[in-house]
Protein backbone atom coordinates (compact mmCIF):
# COMPACT_ATOMS: atom_id res chain seq x y z
CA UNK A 1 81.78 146.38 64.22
CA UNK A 2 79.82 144.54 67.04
CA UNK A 3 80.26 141.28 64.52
CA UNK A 4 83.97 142.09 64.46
CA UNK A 5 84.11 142.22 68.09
CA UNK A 6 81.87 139.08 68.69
CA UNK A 7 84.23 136.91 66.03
CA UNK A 8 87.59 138.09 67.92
CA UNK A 9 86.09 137.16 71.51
CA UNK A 10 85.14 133.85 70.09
CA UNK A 11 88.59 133.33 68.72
CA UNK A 12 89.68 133.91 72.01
CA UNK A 13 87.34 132.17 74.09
CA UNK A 14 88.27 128.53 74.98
CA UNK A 15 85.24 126.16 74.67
CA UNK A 16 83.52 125.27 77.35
CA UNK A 17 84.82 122.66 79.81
CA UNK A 18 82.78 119.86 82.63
CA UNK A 19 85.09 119.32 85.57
CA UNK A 20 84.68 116.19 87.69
CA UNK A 21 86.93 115.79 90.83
CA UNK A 22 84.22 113.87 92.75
CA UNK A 23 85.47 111.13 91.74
CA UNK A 24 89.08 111.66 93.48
CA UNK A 25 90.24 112.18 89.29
CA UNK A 26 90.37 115.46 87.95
CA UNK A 27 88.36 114.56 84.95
CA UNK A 28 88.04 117.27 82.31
CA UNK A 29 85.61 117.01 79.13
CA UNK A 30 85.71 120.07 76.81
CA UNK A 31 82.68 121.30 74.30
CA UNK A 32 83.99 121.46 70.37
CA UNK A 33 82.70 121.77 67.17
CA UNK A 34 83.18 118.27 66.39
CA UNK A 35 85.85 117.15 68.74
CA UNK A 36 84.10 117.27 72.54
CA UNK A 37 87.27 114.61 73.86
CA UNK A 38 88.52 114.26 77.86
CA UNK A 39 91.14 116.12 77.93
CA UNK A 40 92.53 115.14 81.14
CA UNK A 41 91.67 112.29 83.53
CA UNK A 42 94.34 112.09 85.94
CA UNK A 43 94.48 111.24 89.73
CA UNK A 44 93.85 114.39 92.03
CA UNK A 45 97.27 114.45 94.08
CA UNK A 46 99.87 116.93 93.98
CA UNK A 47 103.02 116.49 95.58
CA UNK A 48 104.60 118.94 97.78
CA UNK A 49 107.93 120.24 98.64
CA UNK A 50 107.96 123.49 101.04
CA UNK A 51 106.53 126.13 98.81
CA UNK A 52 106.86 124.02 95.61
CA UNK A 53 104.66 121.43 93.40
CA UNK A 54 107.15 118.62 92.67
CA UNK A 55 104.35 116.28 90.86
CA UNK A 56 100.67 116.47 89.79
CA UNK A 57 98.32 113.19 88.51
CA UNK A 58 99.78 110.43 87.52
CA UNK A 59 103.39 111.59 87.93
CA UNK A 60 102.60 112.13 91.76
CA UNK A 61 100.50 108.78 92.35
CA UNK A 62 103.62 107.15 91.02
CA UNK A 63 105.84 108.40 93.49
CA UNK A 64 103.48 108.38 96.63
CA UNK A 65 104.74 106.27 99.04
CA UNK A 66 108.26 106.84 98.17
CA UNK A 67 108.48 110.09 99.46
CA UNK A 68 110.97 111.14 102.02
CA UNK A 69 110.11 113.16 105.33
CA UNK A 70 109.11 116.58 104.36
CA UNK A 71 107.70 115.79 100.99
CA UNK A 72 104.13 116.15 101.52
CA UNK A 73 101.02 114.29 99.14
CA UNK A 74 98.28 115.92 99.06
CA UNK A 75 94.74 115.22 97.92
CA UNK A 76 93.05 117.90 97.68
CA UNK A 77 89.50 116.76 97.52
CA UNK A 78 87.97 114.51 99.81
CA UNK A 79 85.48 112.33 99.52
CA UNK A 80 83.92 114.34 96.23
CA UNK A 81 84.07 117.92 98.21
CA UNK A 82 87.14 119.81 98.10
CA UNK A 83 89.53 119.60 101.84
CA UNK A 84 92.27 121.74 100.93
CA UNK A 85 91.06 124.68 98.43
CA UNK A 86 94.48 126.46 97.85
CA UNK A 87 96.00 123.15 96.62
CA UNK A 88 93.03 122.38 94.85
CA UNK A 89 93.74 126.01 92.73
CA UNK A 90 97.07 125.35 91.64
CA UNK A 91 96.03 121.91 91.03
CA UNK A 92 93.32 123.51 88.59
CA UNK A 93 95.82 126.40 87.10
CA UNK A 94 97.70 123.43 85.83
CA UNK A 95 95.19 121.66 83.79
CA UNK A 96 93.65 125.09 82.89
CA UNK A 97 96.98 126.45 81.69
CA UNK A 98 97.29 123.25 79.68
CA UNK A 99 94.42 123.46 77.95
CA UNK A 100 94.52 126.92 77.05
CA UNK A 101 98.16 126.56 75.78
CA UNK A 102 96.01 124.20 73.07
CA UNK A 103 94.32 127.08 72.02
CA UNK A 104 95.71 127.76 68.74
CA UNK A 105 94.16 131.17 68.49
CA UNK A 106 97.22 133.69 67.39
CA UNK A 107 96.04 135.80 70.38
CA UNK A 108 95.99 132.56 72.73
CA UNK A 109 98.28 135.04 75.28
CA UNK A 110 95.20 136.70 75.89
CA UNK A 111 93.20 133.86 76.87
CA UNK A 112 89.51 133.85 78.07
CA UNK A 113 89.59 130.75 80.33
CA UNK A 114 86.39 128.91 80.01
CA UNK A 115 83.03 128.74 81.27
CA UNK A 116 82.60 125.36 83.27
CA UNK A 117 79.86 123.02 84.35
CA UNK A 118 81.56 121.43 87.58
CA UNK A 119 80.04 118.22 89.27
CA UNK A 120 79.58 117.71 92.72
CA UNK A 121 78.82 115.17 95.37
CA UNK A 122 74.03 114.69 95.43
CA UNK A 123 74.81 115.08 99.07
CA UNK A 124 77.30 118.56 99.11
CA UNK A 125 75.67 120.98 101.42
CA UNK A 126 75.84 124.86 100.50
CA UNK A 127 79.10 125.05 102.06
CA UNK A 128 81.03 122.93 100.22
CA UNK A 129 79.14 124.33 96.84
CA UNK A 130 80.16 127.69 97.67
CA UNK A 131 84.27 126.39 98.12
CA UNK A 132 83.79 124.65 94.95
CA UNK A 133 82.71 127.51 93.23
CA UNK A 134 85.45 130.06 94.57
CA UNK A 135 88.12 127.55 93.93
CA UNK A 136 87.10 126.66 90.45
CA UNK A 137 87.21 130.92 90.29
CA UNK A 138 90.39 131.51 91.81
CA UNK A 139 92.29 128.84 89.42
CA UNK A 140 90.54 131.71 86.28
CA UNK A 141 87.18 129.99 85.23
CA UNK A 142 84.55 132.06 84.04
CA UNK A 143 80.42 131.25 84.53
CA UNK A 144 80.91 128.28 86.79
CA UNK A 145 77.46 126.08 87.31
CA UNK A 146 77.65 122.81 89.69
CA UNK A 147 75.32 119.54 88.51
CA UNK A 148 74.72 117.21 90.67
CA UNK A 149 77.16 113.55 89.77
CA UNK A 150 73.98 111.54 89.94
CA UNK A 151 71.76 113.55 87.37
CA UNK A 152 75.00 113.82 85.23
CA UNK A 153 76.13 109.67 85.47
CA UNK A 154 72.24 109.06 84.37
CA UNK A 155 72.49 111.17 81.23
CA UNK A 156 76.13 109.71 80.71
CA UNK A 157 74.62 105.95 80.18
CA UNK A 158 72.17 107.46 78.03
CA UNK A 159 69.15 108.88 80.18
CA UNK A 160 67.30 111.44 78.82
CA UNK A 161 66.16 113.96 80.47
CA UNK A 162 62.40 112.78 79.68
CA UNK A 163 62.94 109.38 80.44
CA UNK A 164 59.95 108.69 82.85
CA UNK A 165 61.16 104.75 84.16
CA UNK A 166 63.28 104.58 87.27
CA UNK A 167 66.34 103.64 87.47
CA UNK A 168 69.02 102.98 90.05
CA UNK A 169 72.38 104.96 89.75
CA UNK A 170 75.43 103.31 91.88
CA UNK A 171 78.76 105.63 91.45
CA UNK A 172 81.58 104.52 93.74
CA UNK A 173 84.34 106.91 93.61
CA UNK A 174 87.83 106.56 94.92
CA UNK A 175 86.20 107.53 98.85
CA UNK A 176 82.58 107.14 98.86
CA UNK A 177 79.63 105.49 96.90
CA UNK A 178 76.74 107.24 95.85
CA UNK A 179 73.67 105.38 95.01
CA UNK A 180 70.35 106.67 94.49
CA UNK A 181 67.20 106.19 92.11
CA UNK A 182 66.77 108.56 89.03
CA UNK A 183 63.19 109.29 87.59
CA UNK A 184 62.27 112.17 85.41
CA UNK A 185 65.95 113.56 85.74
CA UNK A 186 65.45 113.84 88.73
CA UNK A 187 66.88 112.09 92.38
CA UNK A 188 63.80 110.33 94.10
CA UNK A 189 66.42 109.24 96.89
CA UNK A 190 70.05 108.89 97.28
CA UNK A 191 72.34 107.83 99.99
CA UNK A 192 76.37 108.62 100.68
CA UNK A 193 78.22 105.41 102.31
CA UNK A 194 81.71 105.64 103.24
CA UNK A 195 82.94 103.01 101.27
CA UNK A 196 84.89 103.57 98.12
CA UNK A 197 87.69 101.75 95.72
CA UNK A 198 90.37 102.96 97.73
CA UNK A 199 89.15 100.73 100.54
CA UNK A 200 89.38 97.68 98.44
CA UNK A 201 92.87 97.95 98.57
CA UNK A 202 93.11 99.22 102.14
CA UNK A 203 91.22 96.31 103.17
CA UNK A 204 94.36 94.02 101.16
CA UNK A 205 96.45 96.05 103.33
CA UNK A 206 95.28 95.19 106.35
CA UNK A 207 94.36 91.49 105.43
CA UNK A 208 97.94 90.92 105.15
CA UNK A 209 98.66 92.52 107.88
CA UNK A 210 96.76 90.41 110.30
CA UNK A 211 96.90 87.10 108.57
CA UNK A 212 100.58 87.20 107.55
CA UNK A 213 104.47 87.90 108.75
CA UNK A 214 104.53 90.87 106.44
CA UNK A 215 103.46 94.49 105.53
CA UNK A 216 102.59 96.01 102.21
CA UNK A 217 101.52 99.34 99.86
CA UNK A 218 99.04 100.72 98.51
CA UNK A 219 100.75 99.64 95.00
CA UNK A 220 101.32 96.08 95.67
CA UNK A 221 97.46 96.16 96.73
CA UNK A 222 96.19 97.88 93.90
CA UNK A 223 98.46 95.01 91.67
CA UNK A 224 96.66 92.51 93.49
CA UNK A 225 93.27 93.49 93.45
CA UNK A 226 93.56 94.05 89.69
CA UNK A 227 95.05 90.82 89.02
CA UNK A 228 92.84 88.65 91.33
CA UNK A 229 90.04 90.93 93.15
CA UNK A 230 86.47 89.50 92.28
CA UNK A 231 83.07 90.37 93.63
CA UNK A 232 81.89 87.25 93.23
CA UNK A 233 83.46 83.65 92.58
CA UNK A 234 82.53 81.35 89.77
CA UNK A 235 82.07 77.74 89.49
CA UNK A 236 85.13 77.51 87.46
CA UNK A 237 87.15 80.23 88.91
CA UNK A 238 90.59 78.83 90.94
CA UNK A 239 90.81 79.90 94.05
CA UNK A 240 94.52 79.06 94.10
CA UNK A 241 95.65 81.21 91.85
CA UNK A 242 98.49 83.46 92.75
CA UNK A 243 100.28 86.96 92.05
CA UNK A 244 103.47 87.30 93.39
CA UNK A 245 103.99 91.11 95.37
CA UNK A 246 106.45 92.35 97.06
CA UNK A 247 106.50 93.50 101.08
CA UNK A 248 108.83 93.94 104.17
CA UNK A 249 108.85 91.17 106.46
CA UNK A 250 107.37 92.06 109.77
CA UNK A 251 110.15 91.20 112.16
CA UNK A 252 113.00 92.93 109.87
CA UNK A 253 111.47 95.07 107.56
CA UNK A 254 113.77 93.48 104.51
CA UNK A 255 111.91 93.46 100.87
CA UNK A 256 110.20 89.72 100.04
CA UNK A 257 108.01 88.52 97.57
CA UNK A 258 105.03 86.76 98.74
CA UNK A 259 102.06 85.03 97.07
CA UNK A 260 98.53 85.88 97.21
CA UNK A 261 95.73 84.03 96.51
CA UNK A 262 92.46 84.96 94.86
CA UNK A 263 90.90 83.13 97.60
CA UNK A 264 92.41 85.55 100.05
CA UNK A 265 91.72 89.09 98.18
CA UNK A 266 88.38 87.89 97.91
CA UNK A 267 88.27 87.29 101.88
CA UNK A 268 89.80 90.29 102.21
CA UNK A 269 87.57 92.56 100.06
CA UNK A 270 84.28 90.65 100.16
CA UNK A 271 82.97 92.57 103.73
CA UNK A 272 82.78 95.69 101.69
CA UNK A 273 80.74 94.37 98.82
CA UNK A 274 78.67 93.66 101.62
CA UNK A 275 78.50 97.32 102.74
CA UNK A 276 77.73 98.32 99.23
CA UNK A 277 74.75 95.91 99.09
CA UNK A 278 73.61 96.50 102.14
CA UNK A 279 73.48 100.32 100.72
CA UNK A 280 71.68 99.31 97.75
CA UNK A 281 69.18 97.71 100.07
CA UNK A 282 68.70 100.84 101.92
CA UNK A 283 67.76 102.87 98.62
CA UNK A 284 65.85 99.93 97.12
CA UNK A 285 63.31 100.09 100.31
CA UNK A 286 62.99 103.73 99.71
CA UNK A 287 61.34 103.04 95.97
CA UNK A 288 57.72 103.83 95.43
CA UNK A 289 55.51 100.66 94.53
CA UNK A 290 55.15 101.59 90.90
CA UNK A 291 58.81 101.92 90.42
CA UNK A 292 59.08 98.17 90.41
CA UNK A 293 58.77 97.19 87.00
CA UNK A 294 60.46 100.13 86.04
CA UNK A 295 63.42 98.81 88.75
CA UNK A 296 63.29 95.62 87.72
CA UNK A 297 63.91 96.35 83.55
CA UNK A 298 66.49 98.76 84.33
CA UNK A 299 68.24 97.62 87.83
CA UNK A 300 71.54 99.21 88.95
CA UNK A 301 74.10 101.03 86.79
CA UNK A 302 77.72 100.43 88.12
CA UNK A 303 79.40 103.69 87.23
CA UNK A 304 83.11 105.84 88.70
CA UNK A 305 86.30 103.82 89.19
CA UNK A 306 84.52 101.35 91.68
CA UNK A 307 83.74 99.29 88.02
CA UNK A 308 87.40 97.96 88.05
CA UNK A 309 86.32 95.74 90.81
CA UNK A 310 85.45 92.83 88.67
CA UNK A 311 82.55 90.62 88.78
CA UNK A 312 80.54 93.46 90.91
CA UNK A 313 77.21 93.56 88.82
CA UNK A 314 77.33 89.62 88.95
CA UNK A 315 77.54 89.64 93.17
CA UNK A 316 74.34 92.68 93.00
CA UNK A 317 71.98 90.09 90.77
CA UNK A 318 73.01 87.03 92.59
CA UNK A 319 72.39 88.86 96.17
CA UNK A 320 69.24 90.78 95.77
CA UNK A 321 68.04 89.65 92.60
CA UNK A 322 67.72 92.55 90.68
CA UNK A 323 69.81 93.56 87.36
CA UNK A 324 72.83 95.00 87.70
CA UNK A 325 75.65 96.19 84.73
CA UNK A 326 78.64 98.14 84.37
CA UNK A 327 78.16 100.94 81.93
CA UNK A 328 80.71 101.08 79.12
CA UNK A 329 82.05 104.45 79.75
CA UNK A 330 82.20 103.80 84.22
CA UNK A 331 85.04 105.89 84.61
CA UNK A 332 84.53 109.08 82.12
CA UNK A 333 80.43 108.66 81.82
CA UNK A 334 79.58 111.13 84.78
CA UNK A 335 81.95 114.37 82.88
CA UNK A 336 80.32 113.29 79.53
CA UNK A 337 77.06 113.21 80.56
CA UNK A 338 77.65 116.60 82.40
CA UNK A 339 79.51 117.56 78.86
CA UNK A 340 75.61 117.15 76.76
CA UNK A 341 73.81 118.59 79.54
CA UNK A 342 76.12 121.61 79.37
CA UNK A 343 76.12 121.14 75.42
CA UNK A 344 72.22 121.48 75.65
CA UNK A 345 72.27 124.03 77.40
CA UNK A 346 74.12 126.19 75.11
CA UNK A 347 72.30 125.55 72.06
CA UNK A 348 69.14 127.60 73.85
């Protein structure tokens, strides 16, 4: 009987989720026999309408910026924490809903939502863990843990938990960076600076702005640092090379297409890859003297969507000397490394 009843809860049960939103996504990574997979990795941003959701993810970062006065976008986290918990909710209750509706129990109408292992900022304060953890409730989790985005990025590039050398963890989400050394599984320091990819293309924004006869959005900024943002320049890189964007002319706010240069993105963006080493500096002077070797063999791990901003690792070796890379997995690794801690932890 008690076998009976364990089988049936287990056909209801949906496995076991991770949840990163620190990184401005809502990333979710569910547990399976066989088939762990991200199930969703969208942009965190509902849109709003009075009492109604127009748009979530993708569908709402496509139309932000177009909206018309009394059409609200909201994002409800904020720099990894979570600013508006009641949006946050019904942002969850959509993904959850989703992913139970893949449950293809035959009593899937009586869903058990799942347990999750949710991810939060090394620097969230008990506050901010305790909103996180009513939210997550609210939307219908069940047995929600928090792990902390460093210790979960570290196993993600393939850290064990008894890996004794030091390494250096740098995880620049869409608002902030995070950077701190790992030893042991454990955080020997971190620091939080207020730099994230978003600013990249803020700082586009605003270089037009000053140096030109014309305004433009956050879109046309993300197009051009994609298409010509680097880090660092190259010998054989061409500094004249151009992507045509659109913007409103200053003086009469008509549409034109204007060139950019990768000579001026990279002016425009290069004082925050200062800020970023400058960080790294900070955390590096913080290292005990026998981390060094350690340090030096393992050096900086680029991980969260700051890794689209190309040539990165290059301008971290070239400016402090020290190896840098860009894991393979920088935008999913921190939920998937949360997903075998949490995997781990249910095999005891």
């Amino acid at each position: 009987m008690l076998k009976s009843a364990k089988t049936l809860l287990n056909r209801l049960k949906i496995d076991d989720i991770t949840l990163d939103l620190t990184s401005g996504y809502t990333v979710i990574y569910q547990q399976g026999d066989g088939h762990s997979a991200i199930k969703v990795n969208e942009p965190a941003i509902l849109v709003i309408d009075g009492d109604s959701c127009l748009a979530f993810g993708k569908e709402a970062e496509n139309i932000t910026g177009k909206c018309p006065d009394g059409v609200r976008v909201v994002y409800p986290v904020q720099k990894g924490i979570i600013a508006e918990p009641n949006y946050c909710e019904q942002l969850l209750r959509h993904y959850f809903k989703i992913i139970a509706d893949e449950n293809k129990s035959p009593f899937r109408f009586l869903r058990i939502y799942p347990d999750v292992l949710a991810i939060i900022p090394h620097s969230a304060t008990a506050s901010t863990r305790k909103v996180m953890i009513e939210t997550i409730d609210a939307a219908g989790a069940k047995g929600i843990e928090l792990i902390s985005s460093l210790q979960a990025a570290a196993r993600g590039i393939g850290i064990g938990k008894d890996n004794a050398g030091a390494s250096i963890i740098m995880n620049i989400a869409k608002d902030y960076t995070e950077i701190g050394i790992i030893s042991l599984n454990k955080i020997h320091y971190a620091t939080t600076l207020q730099v994230g990819y978003d600013d990249f293309q803020k700082s586009i924004i605003e270089y037009i702005r000053v140096h030109s006869d014309y305004t433009i959005g956050i879109n046309n900024a993300k197009k051009a640092l994609d298409k010509l943002g680097t880090a660092y320049f190259l010998p054989e890189d061409d500094e004249h090379q151009e992507e045509v964007i659109s913007g409103l002319l200053k003086r009469t706010s008509v549409p034109e297409s204007l060139k950019l240069t990768k000579l001026q993105v990279h002016t425009a963006i290069r004082p925050l890859v200062d800020k970023l080493l400058t960080g790294l500096l900070e955390v590096l002077e913080k290292a005990k003297e026998d981390m060094a070797d350690d340090l030096k063999e393992n050096g900086v791990n680029i991980v969260g969507v700051g890794g689209r901003i190309s040539r990165l690792d290059i301008a971290i070796s070239q400016a402090l000397n020290i190896r840098a890379s860009l894991a393979n997995n920088y935008e999913t690794c921190i939920v998937e490394g949360a997903g075998k801690i949490q995997a781990a932890r249910n095999k005891k």
